[in-house]
Protein backbone atom coordinates (compact mmCIF):
# COMPACT_ATOMS: atom_id res chain seq x y z
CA UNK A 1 29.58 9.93 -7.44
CA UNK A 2 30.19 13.02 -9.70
CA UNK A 3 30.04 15.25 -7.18
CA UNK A 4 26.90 16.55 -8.71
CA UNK A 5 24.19 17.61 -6.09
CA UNK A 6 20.31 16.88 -6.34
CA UNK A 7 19.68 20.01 -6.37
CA UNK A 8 22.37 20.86 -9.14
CA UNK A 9 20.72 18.50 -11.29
CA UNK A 10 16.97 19.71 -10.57
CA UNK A 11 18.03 23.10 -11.57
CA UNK A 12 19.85 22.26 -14.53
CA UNK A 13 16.91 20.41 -15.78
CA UNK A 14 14.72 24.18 -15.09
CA UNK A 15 16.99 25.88 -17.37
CA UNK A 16 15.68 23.66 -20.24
CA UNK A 17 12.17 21.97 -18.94
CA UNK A 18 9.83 24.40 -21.03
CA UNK A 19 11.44 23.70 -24.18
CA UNK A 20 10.56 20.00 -23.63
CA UNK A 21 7.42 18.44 -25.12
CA UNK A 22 6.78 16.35 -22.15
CA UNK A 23 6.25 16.64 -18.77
CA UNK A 24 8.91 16.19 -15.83
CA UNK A 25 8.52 14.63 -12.73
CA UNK A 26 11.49 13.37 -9.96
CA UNK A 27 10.47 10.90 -7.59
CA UNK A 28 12.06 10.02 -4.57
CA UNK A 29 12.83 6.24 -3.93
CA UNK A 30 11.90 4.14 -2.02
CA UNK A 31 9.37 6.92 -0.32
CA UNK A 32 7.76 7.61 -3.70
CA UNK A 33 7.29 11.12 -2.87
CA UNK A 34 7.51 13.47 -5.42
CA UNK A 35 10.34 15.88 -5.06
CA UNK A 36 10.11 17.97 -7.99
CA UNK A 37 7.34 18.54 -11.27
CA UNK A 38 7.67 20.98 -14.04
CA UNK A 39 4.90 23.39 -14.23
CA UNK A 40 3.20 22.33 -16.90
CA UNK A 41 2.39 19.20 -14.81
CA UNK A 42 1.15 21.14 -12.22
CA UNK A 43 -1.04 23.31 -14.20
CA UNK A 44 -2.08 19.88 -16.02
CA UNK A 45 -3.13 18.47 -12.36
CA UNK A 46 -4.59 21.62 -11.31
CA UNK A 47 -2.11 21.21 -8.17
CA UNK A 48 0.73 23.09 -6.86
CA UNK A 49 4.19 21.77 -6.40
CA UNK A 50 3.93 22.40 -2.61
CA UNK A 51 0.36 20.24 -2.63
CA UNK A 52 1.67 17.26 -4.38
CA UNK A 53 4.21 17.07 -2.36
CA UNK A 54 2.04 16.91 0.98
CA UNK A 55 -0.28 14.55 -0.40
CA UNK A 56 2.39 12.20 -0.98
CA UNK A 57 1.29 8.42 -1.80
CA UNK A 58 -2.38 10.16 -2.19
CA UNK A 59 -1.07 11.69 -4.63
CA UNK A 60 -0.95 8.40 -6.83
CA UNK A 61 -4.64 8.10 -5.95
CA UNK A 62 -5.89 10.73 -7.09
CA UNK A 63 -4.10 11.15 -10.31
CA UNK A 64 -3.47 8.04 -11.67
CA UNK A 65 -5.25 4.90 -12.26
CA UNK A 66 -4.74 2.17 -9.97
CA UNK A 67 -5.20 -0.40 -12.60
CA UNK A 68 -2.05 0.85 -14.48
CA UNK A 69 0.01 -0.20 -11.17
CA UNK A 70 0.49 -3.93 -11.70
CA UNK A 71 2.00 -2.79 -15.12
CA UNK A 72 4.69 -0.43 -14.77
CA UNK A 73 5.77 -0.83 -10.60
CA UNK A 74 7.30 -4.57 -11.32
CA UNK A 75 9.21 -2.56 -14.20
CA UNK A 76 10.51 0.15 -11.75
CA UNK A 77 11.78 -2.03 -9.14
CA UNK A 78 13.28 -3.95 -11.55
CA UNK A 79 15.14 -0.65 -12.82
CA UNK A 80 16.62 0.33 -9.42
CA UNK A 81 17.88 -3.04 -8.71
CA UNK A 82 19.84 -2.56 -12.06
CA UNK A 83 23.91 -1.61 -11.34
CA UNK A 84 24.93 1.88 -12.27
CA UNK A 85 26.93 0.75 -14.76
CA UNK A 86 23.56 -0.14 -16.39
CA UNK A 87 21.63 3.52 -18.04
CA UNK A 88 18.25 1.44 -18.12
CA UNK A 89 15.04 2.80 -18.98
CA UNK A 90 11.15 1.83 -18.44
CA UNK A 91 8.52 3.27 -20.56
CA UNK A 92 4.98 2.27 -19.28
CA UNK A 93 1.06 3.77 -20.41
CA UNK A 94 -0.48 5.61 -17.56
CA UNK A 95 -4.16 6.71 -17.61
CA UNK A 96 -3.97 10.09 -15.25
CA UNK A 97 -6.55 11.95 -13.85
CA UNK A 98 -6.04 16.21 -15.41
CA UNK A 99 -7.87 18.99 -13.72
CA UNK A 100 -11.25 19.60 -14.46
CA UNK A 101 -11.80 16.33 -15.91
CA UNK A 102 -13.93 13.22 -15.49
CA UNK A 103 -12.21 10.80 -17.70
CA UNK A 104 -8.75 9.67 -17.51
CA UNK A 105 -6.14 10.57 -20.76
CA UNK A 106 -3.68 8.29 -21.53
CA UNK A 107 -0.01 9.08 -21.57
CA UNK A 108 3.57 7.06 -22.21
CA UNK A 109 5.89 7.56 -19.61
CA UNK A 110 9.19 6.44 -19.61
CA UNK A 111 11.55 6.47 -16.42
CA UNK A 112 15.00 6.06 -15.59
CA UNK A 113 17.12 6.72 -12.25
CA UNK A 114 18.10 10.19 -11.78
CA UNK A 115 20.54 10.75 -8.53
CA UNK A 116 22.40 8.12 -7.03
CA UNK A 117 24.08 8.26 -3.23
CA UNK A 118 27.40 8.31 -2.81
CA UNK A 119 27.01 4.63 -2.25
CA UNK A 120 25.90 3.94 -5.92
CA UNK A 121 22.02 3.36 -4.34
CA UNK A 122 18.84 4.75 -6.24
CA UNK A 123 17.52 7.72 -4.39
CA UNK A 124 15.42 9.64 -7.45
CA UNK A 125 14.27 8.40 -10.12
CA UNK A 126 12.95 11.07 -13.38
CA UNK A 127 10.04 10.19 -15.42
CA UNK A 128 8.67 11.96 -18.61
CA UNK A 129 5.39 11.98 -19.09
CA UNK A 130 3.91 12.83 -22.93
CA UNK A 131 0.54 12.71 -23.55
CA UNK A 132 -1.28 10.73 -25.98
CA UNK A 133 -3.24 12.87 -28.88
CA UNK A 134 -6.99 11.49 -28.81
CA UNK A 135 -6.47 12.64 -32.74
CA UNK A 136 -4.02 10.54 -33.93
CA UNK A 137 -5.04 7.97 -36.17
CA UNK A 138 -3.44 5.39 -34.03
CA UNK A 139 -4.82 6.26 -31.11
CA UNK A 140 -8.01 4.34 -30.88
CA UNK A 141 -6.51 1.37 -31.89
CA UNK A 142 -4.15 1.99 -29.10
CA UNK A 143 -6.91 2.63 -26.46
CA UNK A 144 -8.64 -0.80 -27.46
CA UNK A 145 -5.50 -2.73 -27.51
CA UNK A 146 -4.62 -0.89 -24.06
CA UNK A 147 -8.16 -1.54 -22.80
CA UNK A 148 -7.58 -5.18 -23.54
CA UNK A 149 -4.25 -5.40 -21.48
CA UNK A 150 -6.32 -4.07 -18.59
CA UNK A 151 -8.88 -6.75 -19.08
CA UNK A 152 -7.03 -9.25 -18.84
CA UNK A 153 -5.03 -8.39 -15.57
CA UNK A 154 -8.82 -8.35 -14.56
CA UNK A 155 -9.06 -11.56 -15.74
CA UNK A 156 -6.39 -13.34 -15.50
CA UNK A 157 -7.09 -15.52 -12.77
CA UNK A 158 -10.30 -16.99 -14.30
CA UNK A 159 -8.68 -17.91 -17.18
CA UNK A 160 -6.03 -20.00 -14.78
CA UNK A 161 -9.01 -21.67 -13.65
CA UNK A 162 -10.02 -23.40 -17.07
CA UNK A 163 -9.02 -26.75 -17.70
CA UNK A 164 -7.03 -27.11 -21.12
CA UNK A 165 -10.26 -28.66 -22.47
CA UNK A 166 -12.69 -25.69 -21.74
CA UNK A 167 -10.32 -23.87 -23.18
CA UNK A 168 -10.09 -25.63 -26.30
CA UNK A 169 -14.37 -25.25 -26.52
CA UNK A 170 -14.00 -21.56 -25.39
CA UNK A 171 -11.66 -21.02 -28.99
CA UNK A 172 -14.02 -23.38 -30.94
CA UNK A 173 -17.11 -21.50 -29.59
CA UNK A 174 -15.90 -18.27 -30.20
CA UNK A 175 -14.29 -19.37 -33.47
CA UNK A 176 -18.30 -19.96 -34.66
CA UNK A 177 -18.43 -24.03 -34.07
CA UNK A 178 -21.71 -25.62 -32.91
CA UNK A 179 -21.69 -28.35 -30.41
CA UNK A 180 -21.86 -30.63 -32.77
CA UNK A 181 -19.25 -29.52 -35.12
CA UNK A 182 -16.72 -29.33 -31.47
CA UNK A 183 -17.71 -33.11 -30.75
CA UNK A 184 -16.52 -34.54 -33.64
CA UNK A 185 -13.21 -32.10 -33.81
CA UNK A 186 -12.65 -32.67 -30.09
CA UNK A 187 -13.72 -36.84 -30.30
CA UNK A 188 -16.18 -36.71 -27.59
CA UNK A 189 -20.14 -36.64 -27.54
CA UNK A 190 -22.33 -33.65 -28.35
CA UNK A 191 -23.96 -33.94 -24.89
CA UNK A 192 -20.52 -33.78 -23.77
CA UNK A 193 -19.29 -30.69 -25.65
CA UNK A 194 -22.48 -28.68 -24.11
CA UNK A 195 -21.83 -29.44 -20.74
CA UNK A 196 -18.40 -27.85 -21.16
CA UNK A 197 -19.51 -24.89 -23.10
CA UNK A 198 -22.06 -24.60 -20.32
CA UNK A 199 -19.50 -24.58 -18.20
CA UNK A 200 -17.25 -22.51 -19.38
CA UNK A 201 -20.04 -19.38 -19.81
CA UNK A 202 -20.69 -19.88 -16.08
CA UNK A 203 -16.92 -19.72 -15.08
CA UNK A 204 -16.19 -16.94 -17.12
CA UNK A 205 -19.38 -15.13 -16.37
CA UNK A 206 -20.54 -14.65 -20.37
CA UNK A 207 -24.03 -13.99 -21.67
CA UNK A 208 -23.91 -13.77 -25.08
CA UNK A 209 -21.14 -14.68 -27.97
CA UNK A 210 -19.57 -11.33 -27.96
CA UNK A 211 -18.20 -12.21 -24.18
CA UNK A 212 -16.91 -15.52 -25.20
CA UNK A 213 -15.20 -13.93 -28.14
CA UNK A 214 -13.87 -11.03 -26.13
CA UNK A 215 -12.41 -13.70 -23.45
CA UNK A 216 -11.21 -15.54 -26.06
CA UNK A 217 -9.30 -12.51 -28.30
CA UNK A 218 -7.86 -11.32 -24.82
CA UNK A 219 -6.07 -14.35 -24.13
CA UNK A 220 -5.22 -15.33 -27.61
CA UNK A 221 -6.99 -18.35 -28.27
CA UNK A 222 -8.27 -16.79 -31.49
């Protein structure tokens, strides 16, 4: 490749990483190991470097939430398949776990391949992680819309399991219809039209109108 080592390129990336509003982390690949974090991640984690680096997949355990891993790991692989004529990059949210505290805090990472092999194959991969300001007036809108997302990974294969039909009286019920008002929309009998919306609150496991509508917004029927 360039000639460049690993190590080169680590230490170039020292000389500058505290002037940077994020925080740095290098990866190895395929092992997943982390091979070098600035210290404001560190102190953020409430880790060493050394410790991190022993821990190594238990790492992701502990300071990130699992649910965020069906989101961004398809993206990643996808990255190092790309050819290195290709400067990709994958920006993901991550919920992570800091020192001292309970809840996790949301942060946008984006992540693109760092050192190649003389071979042209993926062997590190850099991410930057910036955190997201609880403050900003976007924020909370964020968090729902993220929360959402999460939801409906959780949910996604109940929602496979409707028939177009119940899904059609799980938007008009949610949308405010009555039975009645969804039988003569729909063409079919009242009787009919409550035996799927009966249905439909048992598949989906919903106990009042605020679940139906929440189903129904996270899969955009309404």
């Amino acid at each position: 490749m360039s000639g460049v080592t690993l190590a080169e390129k680590i230490k170039a990336l020292q000389a500058i990483e505290d002037e940077l509003p994020a925080v740095l982390i290098i990866h190895s690949f395929p092992e997943g190991g982390v091979e070098y974090m600035s210290p404001r991640g560190c102190k953020e984690l409430g880790y060493t470097l050394e410790e991190i680096q022993e821990m190594g997949q238990e790492y992701y355990n502990r300071c990130f939430n699992p649910q965020d891993v069906e989101d961004y790991v398809p993206k990643i692989l996808a990255l190092v398949q790309s050819s290195p004529e290709e400067d990709n990059i994958v920006s993901f949210f991550q919920q992570v776990r800091l020192a001292g505290k309970d809840d996790w805090e949301w942060h946008l990472s984006t992540t693109r391949i760092f050192f190649r092999d003389a071979t042209g194959t993926p062997t590190h991969l850099i991410t930057c992680a910036i955190p997201i300001d609880p403050l900003h007036h976007v924020t909370s809108k964020l968090k729902r819309l993220l929360k959402e997302n999460i939801f409906l990974r959780q949910h996604q294969h109940i929602f496979a399991e409707l028939t177009k039909r119940e899904k059609e009286i799980l938007r008009l019920t949610a949308l405010g219809y009555s039975a009645g008002e969804m039988a003569k929309k729909l063409h079919i009998s009242e009787k009919t039209a409550v035996t799927h919306r009966r249905n439909v609150k048992s598949k989906i496991n919903a106990e009042s109108l605020y679940d139906l509508t929440r189903f129904a917004q996270a899969f955009d029927l309404i």
